[in-house]
C-alpha atoms as a PDB file:
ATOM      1  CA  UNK A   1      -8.930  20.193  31.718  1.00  0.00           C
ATOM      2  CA  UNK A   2      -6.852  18.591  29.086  1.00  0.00           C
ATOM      3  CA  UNK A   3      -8.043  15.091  27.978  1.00  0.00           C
ATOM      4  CA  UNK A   4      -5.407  15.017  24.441  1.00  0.00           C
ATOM      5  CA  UNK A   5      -2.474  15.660  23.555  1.00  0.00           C
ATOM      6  CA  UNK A   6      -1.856  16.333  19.593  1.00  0.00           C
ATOM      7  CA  UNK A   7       1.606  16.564  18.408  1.00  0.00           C
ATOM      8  CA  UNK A   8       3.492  17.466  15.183  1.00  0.00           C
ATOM      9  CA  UNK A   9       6.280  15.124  14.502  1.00  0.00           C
ATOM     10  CA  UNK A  10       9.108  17.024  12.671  1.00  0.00           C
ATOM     11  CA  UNK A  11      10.690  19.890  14.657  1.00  0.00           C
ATOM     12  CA  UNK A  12       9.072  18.788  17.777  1.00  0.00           C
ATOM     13  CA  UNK A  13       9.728  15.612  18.592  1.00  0.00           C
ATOM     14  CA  UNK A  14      12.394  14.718  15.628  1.00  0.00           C
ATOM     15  CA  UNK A  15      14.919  17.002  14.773  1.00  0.00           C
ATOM     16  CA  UNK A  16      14.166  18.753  11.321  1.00  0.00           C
ATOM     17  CA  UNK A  17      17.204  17.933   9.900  1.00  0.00           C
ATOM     18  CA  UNK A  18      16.313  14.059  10.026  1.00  0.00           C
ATOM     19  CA  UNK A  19      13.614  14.527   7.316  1.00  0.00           C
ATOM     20  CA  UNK A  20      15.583  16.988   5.324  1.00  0.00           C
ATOM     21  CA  UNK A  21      18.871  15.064   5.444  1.00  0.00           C
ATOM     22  CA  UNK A  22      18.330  12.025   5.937  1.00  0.00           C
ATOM     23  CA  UNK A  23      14.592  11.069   4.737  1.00  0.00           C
ATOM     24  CA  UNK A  24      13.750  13.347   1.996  1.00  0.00           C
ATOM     25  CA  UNK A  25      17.471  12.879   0.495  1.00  0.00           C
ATOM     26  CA  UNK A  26      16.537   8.923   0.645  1.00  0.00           C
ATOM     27  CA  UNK A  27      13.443   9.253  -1.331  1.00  0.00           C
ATOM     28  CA  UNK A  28      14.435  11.418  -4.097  1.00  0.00           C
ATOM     29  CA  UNK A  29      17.013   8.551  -4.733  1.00  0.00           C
ATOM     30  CA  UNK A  30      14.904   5.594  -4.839  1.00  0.00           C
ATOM     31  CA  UNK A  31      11.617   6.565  -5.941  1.00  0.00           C
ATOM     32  CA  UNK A  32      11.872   6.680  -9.729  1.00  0.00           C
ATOM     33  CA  UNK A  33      13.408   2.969  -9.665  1.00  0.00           C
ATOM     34  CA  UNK A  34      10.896   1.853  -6.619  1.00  0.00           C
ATOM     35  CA  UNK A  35       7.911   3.511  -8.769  1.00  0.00           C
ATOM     36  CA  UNK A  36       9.374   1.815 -11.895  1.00  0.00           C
ATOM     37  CA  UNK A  37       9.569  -1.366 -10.475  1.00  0.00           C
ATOM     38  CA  UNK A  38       6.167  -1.322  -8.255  1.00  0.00           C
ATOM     39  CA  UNK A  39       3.803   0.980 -11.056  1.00  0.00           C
ATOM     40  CA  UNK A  40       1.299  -2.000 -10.984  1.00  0.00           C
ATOM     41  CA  UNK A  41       0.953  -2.777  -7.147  1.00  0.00           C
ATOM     42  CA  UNK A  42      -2.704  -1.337  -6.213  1.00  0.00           C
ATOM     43  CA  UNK A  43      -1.361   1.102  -3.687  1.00  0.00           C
ATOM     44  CA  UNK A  44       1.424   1.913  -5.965  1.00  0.00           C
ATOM     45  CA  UNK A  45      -0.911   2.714  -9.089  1.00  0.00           C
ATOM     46  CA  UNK A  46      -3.548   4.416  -6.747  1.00  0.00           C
ATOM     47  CA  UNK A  47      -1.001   7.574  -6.441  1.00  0.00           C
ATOM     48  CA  UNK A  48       0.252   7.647  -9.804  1.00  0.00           C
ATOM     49  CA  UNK A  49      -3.459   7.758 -10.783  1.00  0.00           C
ATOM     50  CA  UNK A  50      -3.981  10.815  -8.193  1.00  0.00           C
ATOM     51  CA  UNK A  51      -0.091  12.574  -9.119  1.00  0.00           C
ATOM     52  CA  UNK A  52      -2.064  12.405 -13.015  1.00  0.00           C
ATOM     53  CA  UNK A  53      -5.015  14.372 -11.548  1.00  0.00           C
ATOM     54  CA  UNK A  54      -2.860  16.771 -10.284  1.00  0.00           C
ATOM     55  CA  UNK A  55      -0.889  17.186 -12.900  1.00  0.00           C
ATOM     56  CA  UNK A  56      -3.660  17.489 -15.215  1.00  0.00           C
ATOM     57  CA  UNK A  57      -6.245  19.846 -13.128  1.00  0.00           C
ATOM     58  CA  UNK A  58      -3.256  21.943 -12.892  1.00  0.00           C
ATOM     59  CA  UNK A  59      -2.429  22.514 -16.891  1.00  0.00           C
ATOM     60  CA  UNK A  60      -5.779  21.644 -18.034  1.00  0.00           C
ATOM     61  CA  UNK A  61      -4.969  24.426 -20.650  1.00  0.00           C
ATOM     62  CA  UNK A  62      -2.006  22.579 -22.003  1.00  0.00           C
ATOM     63  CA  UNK A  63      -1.696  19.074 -23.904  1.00  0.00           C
ATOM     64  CA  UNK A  64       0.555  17.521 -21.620  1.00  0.00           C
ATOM     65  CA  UNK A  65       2.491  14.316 -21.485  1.00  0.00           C
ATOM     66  CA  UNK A  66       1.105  11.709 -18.711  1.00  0.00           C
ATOM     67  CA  UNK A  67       3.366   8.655 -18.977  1.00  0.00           C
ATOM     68  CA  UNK A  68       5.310   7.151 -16.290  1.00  0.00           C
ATOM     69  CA  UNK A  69       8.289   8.977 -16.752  1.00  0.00           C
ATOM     70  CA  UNK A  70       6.041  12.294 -16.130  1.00  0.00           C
ATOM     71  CA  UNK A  71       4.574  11.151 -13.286  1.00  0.00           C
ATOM     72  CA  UNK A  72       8.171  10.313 -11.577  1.00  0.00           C
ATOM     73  CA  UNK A  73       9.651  13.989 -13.146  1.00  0.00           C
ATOM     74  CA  UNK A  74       6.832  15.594 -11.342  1.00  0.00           C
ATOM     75  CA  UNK A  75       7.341  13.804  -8.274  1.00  0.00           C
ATOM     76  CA  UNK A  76      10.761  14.877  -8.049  1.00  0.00           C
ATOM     77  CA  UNK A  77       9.930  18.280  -8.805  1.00  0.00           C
ATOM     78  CA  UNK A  78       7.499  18.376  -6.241  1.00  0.00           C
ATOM     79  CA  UNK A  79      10.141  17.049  -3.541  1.00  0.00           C
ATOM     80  CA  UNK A  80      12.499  19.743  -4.958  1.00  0.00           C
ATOM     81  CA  UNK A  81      10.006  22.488  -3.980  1.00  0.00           C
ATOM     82  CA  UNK A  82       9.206  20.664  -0.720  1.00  0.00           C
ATOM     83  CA  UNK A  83       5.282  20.558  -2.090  1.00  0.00           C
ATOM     84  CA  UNK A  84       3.066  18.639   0.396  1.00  0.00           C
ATOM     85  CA  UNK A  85       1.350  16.894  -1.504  1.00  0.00           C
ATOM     86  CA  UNK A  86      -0.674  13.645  -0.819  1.00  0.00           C
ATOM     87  CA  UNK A  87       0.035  11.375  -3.748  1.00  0.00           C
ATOM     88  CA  UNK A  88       3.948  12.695  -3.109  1.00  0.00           C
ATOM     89  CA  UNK A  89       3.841  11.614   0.826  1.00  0.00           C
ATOM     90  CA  UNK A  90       2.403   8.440   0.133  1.00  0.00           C
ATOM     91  CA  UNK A  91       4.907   7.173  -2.060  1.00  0.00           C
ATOM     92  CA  UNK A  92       7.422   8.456   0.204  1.00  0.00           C
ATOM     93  CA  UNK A  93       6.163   6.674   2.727  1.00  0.00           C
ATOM     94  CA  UNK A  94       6.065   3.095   0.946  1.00  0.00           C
ATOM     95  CA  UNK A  95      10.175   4.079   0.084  1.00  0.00           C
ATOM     96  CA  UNK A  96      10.622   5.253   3.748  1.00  0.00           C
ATOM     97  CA  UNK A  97       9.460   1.258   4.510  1.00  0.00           C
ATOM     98  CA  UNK A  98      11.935  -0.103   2.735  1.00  0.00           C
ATOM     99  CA  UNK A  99      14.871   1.627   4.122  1.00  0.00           C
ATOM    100  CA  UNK A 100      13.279   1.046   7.648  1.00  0.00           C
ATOM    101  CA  UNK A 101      12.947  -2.564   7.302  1.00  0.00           C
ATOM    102  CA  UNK A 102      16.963  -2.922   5.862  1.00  0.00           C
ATOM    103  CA  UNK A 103      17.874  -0.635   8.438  1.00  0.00           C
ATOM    104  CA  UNK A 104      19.069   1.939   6.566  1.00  0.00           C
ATOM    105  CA  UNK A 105      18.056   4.117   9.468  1.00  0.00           C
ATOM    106  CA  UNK A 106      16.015   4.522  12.443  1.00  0.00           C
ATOM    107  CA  UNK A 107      13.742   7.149  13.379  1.00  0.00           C
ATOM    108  CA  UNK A 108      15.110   9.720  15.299  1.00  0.00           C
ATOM    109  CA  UNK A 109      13.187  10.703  18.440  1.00  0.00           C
ATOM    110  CA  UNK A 110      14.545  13.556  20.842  1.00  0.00           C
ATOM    111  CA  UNK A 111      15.491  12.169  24.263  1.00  0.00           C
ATOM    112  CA  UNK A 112      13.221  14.950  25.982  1.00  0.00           C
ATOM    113  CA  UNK A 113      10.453  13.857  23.859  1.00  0.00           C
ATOM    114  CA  UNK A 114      10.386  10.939  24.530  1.00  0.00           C
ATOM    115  CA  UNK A 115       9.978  10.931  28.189  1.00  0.00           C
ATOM    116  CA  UNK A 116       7.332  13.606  27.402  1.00  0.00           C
ATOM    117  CA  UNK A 117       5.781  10.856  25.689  1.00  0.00           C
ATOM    118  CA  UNK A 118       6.362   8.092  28.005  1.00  0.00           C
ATOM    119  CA  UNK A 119       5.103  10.620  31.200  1.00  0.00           C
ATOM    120  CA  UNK A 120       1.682  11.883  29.246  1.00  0.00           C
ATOM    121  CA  UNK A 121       0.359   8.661  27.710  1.00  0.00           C
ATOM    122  CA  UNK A 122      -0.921   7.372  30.905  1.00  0.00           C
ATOM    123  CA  UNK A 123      -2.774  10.449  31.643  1.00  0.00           C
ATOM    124  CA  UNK A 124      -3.674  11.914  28.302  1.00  0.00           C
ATOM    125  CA  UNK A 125      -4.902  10.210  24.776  1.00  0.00           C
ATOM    126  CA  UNK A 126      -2.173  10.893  22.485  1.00  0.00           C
ATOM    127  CA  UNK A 127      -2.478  11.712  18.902  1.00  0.00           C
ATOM    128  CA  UNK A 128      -0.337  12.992  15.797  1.00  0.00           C
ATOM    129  CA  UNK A 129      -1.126  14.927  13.309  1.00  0.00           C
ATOM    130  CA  UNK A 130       2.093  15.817  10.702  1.00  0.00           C
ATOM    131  CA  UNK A 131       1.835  16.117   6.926  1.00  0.00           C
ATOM    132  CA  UNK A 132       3.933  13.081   6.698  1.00  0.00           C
ATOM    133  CA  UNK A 133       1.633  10.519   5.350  1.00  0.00           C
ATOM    134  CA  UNK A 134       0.008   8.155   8.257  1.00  0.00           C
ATOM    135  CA  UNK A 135       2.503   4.941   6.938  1.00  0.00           C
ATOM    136  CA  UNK A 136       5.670   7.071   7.295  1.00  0.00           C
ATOM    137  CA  UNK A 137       4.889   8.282  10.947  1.00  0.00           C
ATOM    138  CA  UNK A 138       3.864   5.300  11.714  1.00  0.00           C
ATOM    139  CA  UNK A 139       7.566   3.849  10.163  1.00  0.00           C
ATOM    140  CA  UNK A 140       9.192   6.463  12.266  1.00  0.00           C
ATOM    141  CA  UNK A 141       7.598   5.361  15.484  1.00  0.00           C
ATOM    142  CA  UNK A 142       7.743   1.797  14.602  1.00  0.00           C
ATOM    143  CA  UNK A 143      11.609   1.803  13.894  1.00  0.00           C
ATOM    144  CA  UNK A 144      12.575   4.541  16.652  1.00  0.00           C
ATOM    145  CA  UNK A 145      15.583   5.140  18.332  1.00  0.00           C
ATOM    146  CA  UNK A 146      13.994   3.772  21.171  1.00  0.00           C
ATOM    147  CA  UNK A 147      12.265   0.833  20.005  1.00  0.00           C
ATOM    148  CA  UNK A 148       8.558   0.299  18.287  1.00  0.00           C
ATOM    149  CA  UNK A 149       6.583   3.556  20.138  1.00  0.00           C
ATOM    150  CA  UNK A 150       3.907   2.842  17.946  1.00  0.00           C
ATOM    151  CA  UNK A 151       1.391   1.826  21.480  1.00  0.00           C
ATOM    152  CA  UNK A 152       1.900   5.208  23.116  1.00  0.00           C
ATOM    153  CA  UNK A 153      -0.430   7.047  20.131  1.00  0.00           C
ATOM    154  CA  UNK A 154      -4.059   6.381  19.911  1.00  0.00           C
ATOM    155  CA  UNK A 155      -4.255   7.723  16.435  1.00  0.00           C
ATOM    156  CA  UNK A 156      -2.620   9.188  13.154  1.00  0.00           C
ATOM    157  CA  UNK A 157      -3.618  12.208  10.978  1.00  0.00           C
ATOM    158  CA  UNK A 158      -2.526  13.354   7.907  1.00  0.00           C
ATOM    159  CA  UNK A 159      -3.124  16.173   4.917  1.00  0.00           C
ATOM    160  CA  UNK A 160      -6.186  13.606   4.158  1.00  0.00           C
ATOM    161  CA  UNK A 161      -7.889  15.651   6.742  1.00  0.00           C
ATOM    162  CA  UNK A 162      -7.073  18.952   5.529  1.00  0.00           C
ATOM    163  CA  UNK A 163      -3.810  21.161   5.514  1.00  0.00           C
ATOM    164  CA  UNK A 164      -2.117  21.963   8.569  1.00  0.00           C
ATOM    165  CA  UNK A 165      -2.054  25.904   7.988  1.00  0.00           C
ATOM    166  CA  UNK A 166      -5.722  25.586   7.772  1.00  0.00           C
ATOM    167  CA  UNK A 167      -8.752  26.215  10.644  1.00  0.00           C
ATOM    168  CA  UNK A 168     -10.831  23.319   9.291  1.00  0.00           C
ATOM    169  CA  UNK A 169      -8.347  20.412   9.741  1.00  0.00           C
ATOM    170  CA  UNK A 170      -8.533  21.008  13.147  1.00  0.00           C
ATOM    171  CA  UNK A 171     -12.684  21.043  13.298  1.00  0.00           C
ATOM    172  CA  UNK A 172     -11.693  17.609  10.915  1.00  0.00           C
ATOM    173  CA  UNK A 173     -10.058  16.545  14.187  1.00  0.00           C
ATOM    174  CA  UNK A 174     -11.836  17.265  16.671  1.00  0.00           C
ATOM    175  CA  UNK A 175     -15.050  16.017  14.964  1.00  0.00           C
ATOM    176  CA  UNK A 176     -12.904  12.031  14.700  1.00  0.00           C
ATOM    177  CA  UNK A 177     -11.756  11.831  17.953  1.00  0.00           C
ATOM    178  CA  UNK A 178     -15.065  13.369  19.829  1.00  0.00           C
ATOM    179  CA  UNK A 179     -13.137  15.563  22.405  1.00  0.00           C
ATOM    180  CA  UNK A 180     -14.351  19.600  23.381  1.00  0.00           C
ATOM    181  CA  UNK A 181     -11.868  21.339  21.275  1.00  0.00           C
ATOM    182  CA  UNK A 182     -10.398  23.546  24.489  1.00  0.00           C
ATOM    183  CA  UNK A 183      -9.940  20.301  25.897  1.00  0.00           C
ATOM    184  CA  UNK A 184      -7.506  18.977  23.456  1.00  0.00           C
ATOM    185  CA  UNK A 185      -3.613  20.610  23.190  1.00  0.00           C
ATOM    186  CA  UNK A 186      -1.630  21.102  20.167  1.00  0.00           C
ATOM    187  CA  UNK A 187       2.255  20.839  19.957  1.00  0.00           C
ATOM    188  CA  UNK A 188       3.801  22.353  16.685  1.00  0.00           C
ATOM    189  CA  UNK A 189       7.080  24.396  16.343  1.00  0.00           C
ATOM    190  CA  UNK A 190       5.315  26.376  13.644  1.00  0.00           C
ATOM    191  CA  UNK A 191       3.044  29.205  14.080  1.00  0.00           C
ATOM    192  CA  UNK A 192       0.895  29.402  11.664  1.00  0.00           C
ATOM    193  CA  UNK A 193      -0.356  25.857  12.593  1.00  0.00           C
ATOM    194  CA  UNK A 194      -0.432  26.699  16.330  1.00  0.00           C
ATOM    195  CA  UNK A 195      -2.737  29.886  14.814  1.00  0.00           C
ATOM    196  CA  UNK A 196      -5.511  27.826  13.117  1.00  0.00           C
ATOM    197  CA  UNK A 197      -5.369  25.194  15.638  1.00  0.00           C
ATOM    198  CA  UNK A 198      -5.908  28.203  18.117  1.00  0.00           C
ATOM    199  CA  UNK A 199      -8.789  29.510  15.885  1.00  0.00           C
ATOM    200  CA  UNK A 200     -10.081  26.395  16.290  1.00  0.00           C
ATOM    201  CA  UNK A 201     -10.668  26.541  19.626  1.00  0.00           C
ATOM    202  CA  UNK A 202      -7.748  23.901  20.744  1.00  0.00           C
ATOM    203  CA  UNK A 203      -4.716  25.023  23.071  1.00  0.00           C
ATOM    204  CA  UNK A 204      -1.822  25.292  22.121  1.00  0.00           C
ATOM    205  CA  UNK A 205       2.542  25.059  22.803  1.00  0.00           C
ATOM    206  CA  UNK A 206       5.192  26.034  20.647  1.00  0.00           C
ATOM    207  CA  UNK A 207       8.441  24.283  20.160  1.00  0.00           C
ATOM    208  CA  UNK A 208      11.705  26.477  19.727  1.00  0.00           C
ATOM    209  CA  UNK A 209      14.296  24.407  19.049  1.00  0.00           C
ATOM    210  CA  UNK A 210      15.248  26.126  15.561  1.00  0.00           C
ATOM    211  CA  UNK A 211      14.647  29.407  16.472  1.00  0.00           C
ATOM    212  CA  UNK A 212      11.478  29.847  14.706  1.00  0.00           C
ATOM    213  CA  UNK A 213       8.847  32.934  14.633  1.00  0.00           C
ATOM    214  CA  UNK A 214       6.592  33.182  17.624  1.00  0.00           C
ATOM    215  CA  UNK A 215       3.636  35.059  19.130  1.00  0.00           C
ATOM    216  CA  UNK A 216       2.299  35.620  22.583  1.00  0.00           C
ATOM    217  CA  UNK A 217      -0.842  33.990  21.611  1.00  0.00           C
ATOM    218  CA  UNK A 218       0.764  30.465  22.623  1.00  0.00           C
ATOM    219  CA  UNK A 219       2.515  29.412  25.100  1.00  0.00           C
ATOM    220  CA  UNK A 220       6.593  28.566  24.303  1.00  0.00           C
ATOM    221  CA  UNK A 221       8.938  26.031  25.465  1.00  0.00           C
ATOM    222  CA  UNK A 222      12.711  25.345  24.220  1.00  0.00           C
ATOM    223  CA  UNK A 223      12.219  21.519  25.213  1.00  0.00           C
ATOM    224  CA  UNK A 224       9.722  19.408  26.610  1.00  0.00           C
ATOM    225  CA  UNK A 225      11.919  19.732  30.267  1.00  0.00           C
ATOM    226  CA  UNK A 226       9.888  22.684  30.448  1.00  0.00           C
ATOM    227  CA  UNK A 227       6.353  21.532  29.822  1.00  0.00           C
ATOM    228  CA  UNK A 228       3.525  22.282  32.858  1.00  0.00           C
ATOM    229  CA  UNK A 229       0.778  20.473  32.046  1.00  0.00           C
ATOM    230  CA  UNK A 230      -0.376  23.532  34.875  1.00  0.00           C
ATOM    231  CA  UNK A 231      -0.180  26.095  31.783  1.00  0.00           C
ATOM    232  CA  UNK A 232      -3.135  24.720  29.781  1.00  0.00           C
ATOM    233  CA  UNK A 233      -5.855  24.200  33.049  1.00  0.00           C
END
């Protein structure tokens, strides 16, 4: 029987084109004058601190330059090649805040999700996992299309528990949140998440909205209209 619910956030319940159009495009504009401006706040200076690690365990051959200015060049690089990295998303996420909170935007939320969402939560402990840092899914929920959602999720996870292409996140999981891994179902539009969350023993459903690869190793739905919770007992 299924006691959780784990869902990825873009492509299943958001529309992809709201981070890549709307979010990402957003960041890459402020963040060099937000970084600038904010280099000495704690959580601020924590990730330009880690994006020098990186940048330095990755050219530890080379004599390279580490001064602000680097830091923000690599930054944008890294959103360039749509790199997932942690120091990245969690500056993203502090920019994401402040166009939230002006109401530059709202977090977009499909309609069938969110009665999915509203219909399981009674029944099922909720959870996301997305490699969106835990402050900017958290943002998205909190400034929704549909008002602060932010109650209906028990917890966040992010790349701080592993990548999501890889078998070990999910054991990361499952290990927090103390639930038999066949008792807990994964939602992703991607496959080769749904595949290591399969190796790791969870069940799993596959989003097509964007016509992505599948396999017959999980079950498919176009929309959440056509969710049993019948297919994962």
């Amino acid at each position: 029987m299924i006691k959780a619910i784990i869902t990825d956030i873009e492509g299943t319940i958001t529309r992809i084109s709201f981070v890549k159009e709307i979010l990402f495009p957003y960041a890459k504009k402020q963040l060099p004058d937000f970084i600038r401006q904010n280099q000495t706040q704690k959580e601020v200076a924590i990730q330009i601190n880690e994006t020098k690690r990186i940048m330095q365990n990755e050219k530890a051959d080379l004599e390279i330059d580490l001064d602000l200015e680097a830091v923000i060049a690599q930054l944008l690089q890294w959103i360039e090649d749509d790199q997932k990295i942690t120091p990245l998303k969690q500056l993203q996420g502090l920019v994401w805040f402040e166009g939230y909170s002006k109401g530059d935007f709202t977090g977009h939320i499909y309609n069938d999700a969110m009665e999915f969402l509203n219909q399981v939560s009674n029944d099922y402990e909720l959870y996301v996992y997305s490699s969106g840092s835990v402050k900017a899914q958290q943002l998205l929920f909190q400034y929704s299309d549909f008002g602060d959602i932010r109650p209906l999720f028990k917890d966040y996870f992010d790349t701080l528990v592993g990548g999501k292409k890889e078998v070990q996140s999910y054991n990361n999981i499952i290990k927090q949140i103390n639930i038999a891994a066949e008792q807990v179902l994964f939602l992703s539009d991607i496959l080769q998440e749904l595949d290591a969350a399969k190796s790791a023993g969870l069940q799993t459903c596959q989003l097509l909205r964007d016509g992505q690869a599948t396999s017959d190793e999980h079950v498919v739905i176009n929309d959440f209209t056509e969710f049993d919770i019948e297919d994962f007992k």
